[in-house]
N, C-alpha and C. Protein backbone atom coordinates (compact mmCIF):
# COMPACT_ATOMS: atom_id res chain seq x y z
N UNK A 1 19.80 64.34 27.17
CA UNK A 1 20.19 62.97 27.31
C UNK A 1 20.03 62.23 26.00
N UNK A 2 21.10 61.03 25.78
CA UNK A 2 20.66 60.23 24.32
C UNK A 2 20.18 58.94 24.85
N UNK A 3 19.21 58.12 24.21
CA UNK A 3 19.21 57.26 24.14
C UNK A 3 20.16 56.55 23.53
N UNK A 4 19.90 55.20 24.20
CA UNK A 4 21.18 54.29 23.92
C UNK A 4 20.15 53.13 22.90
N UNK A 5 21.26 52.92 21.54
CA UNK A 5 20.44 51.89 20.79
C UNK A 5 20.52 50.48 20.29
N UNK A 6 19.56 49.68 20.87
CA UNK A 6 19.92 48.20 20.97
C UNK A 6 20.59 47.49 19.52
N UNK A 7 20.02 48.14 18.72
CA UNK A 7 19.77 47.11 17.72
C UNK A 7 21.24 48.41 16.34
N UNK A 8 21.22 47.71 15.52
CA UNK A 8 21.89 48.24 14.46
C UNK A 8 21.30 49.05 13.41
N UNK A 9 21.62 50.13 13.29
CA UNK A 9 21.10 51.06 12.31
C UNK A 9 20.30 50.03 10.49
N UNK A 10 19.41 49.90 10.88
CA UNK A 10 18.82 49.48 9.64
C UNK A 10 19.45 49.64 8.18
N UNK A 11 19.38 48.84 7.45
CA UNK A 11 19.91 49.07 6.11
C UNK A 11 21.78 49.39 5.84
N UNK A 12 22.28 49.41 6.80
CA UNK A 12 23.62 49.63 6.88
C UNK A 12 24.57 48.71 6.90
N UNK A 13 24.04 47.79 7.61
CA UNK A 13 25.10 46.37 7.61
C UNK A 13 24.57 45.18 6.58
N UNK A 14 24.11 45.26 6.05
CA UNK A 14 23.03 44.12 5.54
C UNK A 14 22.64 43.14 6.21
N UNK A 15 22.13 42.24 4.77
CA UNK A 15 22.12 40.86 5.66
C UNK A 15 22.93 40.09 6.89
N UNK A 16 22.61 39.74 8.01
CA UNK A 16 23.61 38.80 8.57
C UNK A 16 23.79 37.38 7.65
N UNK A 17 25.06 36.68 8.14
CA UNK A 17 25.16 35.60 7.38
C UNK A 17 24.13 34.56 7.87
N UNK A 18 23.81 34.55 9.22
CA UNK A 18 22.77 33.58 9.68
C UNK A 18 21.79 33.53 8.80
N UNK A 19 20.59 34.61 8.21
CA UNK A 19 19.67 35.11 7.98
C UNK A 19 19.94 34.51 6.10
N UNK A 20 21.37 34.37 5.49
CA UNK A 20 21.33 33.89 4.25
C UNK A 20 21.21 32.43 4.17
N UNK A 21 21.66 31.87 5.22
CA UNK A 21 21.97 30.83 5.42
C UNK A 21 20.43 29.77 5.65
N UNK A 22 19.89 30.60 6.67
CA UNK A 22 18.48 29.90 6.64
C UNK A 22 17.34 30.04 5.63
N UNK A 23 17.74 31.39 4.68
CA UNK A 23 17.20 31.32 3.32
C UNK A 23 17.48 30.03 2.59
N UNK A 24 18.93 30.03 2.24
CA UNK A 24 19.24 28.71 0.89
C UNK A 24 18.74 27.65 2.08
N UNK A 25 18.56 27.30 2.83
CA UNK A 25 18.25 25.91 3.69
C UNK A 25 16.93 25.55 3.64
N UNK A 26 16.18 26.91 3.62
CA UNK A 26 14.73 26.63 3.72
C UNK A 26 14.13 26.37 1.65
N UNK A 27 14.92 27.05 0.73
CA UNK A 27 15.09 26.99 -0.43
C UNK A 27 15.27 25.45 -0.87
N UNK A 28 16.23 25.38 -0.18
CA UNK A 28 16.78 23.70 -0.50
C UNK A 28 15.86 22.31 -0.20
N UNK A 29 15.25 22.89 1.13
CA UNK A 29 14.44 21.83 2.16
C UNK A 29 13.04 21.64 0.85
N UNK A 30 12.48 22.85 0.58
CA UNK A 30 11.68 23.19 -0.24
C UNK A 30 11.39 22.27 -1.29
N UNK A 31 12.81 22.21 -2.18
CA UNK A 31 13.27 21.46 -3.33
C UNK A 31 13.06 20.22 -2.93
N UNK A 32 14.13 19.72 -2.28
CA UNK A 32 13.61 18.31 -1.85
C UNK A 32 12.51 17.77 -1.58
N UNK A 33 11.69 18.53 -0.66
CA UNK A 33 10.50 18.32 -0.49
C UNK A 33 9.48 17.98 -1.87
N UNK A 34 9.32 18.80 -2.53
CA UNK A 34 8.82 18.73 -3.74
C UNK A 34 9.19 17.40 -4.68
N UNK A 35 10.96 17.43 -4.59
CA UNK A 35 10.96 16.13 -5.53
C UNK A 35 10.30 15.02 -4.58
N UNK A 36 10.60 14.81 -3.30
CA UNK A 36 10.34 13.38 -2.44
C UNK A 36 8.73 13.34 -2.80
N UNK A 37 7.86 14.42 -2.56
CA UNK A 37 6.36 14.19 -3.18
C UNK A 37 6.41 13.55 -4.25
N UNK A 38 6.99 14.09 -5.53
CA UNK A 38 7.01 13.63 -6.82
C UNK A 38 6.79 12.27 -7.04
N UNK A 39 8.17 11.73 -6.48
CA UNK A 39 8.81 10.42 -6.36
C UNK A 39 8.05 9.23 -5.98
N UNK A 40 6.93 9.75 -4.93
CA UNK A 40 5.76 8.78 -4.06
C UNK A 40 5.09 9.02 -4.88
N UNK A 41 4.13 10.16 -5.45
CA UNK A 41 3.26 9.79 -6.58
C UNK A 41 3.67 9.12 -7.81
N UNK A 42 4.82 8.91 -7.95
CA UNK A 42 4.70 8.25 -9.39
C UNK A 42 4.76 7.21 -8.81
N UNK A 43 5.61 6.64 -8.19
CA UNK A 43 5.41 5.39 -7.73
C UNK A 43 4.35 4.79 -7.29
N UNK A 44 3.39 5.17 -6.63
CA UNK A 44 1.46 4.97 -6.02
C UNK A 44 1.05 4.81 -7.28
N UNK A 45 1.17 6.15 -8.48
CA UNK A 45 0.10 5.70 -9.47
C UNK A 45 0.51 4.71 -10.33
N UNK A 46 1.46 4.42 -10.07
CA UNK A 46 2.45 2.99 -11.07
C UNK A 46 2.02 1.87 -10.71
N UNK A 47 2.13 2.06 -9.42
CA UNK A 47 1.70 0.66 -8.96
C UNK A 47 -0.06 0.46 -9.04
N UNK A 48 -0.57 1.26 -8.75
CA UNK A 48 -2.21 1.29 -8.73
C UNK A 48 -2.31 1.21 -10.21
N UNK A 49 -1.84 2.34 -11.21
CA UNK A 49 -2.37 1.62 -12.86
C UNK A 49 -1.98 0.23 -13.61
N UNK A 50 -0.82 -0.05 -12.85
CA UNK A 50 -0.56 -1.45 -13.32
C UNK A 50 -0.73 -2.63 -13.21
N UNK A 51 -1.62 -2.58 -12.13
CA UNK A 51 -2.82 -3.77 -11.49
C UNK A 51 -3.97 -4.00 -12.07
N UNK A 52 -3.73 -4.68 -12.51
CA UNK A 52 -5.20 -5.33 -13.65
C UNK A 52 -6.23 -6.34 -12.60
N UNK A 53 -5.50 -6.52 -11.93
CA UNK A 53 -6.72 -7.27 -10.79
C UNK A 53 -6.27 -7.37 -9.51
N UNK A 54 -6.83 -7.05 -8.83
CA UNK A 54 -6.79 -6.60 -7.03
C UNK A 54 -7.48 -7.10 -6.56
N UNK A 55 -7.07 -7.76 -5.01
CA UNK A 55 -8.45 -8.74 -4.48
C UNK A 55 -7.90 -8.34 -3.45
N UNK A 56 -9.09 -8.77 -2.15
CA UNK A 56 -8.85 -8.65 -0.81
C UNK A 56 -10.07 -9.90 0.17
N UNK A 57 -9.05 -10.09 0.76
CA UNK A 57 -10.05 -11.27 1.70
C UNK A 57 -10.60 -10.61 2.55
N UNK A 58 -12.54 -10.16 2.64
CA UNK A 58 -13.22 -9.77 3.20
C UNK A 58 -13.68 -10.54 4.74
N UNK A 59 -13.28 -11.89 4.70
CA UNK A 59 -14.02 -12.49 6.28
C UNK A 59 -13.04 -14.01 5.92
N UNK A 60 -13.12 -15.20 6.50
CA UNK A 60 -12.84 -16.20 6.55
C UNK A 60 -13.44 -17.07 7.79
N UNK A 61 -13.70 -18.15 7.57
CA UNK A 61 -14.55 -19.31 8.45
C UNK A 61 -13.50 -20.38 8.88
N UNK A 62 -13.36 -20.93 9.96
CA UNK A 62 -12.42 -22.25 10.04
C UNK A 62 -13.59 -23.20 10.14
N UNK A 63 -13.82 -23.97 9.17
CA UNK A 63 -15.42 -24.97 9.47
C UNK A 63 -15.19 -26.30 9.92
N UNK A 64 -13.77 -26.75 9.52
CA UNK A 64 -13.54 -28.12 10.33
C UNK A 64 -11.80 -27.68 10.54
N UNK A 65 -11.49 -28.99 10.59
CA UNK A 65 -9.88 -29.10 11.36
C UNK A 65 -9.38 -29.36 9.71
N UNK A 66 -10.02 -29.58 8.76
CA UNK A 66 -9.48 -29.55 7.19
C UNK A 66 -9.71 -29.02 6.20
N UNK A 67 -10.95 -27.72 6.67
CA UNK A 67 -11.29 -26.90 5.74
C UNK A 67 -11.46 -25.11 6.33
N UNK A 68 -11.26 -24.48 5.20
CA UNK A 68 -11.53 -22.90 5.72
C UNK A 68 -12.78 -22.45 4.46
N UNK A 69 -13.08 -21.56 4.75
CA UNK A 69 -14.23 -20.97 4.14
C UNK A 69 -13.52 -19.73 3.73
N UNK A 70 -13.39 -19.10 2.69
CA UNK A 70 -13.01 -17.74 2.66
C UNK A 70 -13.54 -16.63 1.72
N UNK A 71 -13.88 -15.66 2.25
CA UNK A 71 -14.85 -14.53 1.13
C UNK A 71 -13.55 -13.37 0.50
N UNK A 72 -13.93 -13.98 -0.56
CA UNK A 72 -12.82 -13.08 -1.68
C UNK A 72 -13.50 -12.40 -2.22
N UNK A 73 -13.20 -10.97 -2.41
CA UNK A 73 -13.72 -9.66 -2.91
C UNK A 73 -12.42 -9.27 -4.35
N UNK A 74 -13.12 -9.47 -5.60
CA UNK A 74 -11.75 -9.27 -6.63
C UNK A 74 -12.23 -8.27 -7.26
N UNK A 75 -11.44 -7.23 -7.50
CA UNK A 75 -12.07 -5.91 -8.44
C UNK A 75 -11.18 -5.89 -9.52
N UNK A 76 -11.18 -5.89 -10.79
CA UNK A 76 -10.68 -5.87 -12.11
C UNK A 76 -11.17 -5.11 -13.40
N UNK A 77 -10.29 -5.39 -14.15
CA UNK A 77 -10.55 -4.48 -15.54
C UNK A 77 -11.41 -5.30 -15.99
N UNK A 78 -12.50 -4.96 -17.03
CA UNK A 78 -13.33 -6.26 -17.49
C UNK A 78 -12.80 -7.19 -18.44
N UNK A 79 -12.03 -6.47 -19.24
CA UNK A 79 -11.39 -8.18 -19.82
C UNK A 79 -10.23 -8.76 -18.82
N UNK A 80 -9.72 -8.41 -18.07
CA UNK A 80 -8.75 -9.43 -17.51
C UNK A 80 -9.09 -10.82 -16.60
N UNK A 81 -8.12 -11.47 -16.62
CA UNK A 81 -8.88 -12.71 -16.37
C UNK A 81 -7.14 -13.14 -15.40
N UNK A 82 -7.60 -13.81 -14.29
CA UNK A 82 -5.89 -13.92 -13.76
C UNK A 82 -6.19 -14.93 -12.46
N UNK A 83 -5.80 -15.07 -11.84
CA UNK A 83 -5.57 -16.33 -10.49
C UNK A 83 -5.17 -15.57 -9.40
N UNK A 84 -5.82 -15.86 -8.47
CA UNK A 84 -5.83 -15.40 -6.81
C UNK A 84 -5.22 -16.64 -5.81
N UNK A 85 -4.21 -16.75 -5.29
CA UNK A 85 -3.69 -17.53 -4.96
C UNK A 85 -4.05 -17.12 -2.76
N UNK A 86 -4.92 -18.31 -2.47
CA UNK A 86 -4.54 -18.27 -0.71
C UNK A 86 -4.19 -19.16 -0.08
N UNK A 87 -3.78 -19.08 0.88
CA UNK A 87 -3.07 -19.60 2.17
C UNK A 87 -3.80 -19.60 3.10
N UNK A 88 -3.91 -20.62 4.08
CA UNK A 88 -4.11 -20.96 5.41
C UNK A 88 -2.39 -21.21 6.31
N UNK A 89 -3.14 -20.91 7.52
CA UNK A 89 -1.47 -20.90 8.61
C UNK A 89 -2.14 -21.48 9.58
N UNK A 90 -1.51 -22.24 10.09
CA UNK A 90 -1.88 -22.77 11.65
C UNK A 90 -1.37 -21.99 12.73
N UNK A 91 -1.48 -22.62 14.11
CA UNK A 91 -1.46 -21.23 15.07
C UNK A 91 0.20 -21.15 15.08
N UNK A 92 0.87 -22.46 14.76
CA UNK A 92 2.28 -21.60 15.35
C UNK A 92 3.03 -21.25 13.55
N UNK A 93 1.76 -20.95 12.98
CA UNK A 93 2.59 -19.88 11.52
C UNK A 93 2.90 -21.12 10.69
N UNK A 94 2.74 -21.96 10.71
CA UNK A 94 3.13 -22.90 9.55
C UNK A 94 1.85 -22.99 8.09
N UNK A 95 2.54 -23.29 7.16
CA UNK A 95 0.55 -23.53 6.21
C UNK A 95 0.62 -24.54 6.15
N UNK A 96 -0.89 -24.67 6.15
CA UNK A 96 -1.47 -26.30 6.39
C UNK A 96 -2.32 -26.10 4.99
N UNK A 97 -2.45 -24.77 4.17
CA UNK A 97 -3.39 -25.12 3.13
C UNK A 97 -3.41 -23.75 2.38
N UNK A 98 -3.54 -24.14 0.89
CA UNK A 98 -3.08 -23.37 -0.03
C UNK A 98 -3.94 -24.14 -1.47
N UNK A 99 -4.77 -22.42 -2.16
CA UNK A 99 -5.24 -22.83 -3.65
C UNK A 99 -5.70 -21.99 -4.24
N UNK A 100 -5.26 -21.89 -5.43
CA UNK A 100 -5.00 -21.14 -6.76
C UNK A 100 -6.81 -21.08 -7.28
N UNK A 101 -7.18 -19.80 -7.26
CA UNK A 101 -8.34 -19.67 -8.01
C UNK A 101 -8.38 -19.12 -8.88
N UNK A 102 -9.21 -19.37 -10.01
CA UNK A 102 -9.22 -18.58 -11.13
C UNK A 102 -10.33 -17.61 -11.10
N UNK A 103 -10.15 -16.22 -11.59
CA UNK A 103 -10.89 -15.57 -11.55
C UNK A 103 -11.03 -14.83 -13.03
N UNK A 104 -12.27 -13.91 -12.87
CA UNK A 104 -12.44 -13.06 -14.25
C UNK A 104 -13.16 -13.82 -15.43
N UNK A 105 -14.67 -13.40 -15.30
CA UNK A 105 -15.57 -14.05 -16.63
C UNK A 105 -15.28 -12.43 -17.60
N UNK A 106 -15.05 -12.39 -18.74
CA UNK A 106 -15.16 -11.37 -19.46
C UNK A 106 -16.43 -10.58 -18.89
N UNK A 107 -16.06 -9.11 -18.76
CA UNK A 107 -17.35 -7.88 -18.25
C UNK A 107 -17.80 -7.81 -17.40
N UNK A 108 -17.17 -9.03 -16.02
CA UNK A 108 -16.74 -8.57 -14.85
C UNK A 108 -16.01 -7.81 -14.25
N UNK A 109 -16.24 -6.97 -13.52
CA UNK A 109 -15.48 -6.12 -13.08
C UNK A 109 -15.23 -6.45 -11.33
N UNK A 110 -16.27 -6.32 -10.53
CA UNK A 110 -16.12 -6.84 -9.44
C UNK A 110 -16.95 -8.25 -9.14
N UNK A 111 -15.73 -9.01 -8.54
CA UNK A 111 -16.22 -10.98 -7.55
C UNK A 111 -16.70 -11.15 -6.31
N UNK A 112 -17.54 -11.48 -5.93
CA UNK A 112 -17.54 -11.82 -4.32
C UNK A 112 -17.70 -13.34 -4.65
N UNK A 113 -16.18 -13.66 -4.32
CA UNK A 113 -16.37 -15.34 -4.39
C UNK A 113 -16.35 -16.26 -2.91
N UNK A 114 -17.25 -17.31 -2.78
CA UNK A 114 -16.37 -17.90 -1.30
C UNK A 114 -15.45 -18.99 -1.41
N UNK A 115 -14.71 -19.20 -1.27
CA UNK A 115 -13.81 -19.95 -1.75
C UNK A 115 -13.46 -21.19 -0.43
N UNK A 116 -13.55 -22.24 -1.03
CA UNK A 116 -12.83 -23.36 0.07
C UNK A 116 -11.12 -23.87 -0.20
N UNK A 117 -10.87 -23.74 1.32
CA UNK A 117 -10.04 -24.66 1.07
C UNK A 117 -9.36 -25.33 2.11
N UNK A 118 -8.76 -26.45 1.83
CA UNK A 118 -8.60 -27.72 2.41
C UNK A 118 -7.16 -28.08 2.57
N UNK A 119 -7.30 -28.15 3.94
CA UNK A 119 -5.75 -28.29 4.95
C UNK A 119 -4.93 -29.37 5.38
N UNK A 120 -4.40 -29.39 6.04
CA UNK A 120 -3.93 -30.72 6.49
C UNK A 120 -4.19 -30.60 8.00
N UNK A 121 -4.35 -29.24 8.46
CA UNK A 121 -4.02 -29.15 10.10
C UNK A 121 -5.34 -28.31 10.04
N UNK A 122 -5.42 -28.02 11.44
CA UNK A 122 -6.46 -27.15 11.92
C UNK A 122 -5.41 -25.60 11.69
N UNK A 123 -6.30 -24.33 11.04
CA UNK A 123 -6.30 -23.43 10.01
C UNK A 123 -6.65 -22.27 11.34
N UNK A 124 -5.84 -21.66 11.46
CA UNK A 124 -6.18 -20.43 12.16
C UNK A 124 -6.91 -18.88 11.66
N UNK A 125 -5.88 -18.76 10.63
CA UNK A 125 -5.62 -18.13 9.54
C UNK A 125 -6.02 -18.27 8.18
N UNK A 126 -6.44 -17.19 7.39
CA UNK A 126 -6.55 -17.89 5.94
C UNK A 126 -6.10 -15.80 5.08
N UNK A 127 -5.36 -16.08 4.14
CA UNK A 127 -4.85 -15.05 3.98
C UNK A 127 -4.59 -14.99 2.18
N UNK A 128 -4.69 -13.81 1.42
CA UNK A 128 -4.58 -13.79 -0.17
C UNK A 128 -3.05 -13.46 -0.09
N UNK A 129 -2.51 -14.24 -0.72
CA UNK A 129 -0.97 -14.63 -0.88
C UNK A 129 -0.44 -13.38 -2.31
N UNK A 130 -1.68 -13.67 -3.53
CA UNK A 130 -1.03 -12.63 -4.47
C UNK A 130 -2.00 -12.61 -5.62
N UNK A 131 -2.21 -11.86 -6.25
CA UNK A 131 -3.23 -12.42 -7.75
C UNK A 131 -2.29 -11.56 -8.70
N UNK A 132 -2.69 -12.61 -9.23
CA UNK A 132 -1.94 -12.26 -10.78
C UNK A 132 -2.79 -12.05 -12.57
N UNK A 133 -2.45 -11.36 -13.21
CA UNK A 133 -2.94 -11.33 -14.30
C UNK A 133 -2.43 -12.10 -15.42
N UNK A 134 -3.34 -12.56 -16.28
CA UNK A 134 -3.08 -13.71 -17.40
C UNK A 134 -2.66 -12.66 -18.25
């Protein structure tokens, strides 16, 4: 008796075309992949080395219906010296209050400042709008 055989004599037909096909695809996917990584790291470390001063609002207080309290955390290069600009919003999103601080004594590096500021409305919100370098 012979056996009967499922499959194709090895080495005789070659490659199927399926089997090339998911090669260059997985080749290709590969490539891309690699550049799209690329592309996000340069861009992250661009943006992270080119920031000479970075702040973040650690807590905020509403203490009356015309003032906010706010704890600013600024981390910087030691000579730079630049302005932290915040905002207050009331509850339905409007600002009621906004002010420009200056920051950076030479050979500072990190601020914990508290900062006031003074509204027109009662302050729900109090938020760092942008800092900038001189």
């Amino acid at each position: 008796m012979t056996t009967v055989r499922e499959q194709l004599p090895e080495g005789r037909y070659g490659r199927s075309a399926d089997e090339r096909a998911d090669r260059k695809l997985k080749m290709v996917g590969a490539g891309l992949g690699v550049v799209l990584l690329s592309v996000v790291g340069w861009f992250g470390y661009d943006y992270i080395a080119g920031q000479k001063i970075s702040a973040e609002v650690i807590k905020f207080k509403v203490v009356s219906d015309t003032e906010v309290q706010v704890h600013l955390e600024v981390r910087k290069d030691a000579d730079a010296t630049g302005t932290c600009t915040l905002r207050s919003r009331s509850e339905d999103g409007s600002e009621v209050g906004r002010v420009d601080v200056a920051v950076g004594r030479p050979g500072d590096k990190r601020i914990d400042q508290v900062v006031t500021v003074r509204t027109t409305a009662r302050a729900t919100s109090a938020e760092l709008e942008r800092c900038t370098a001189r």
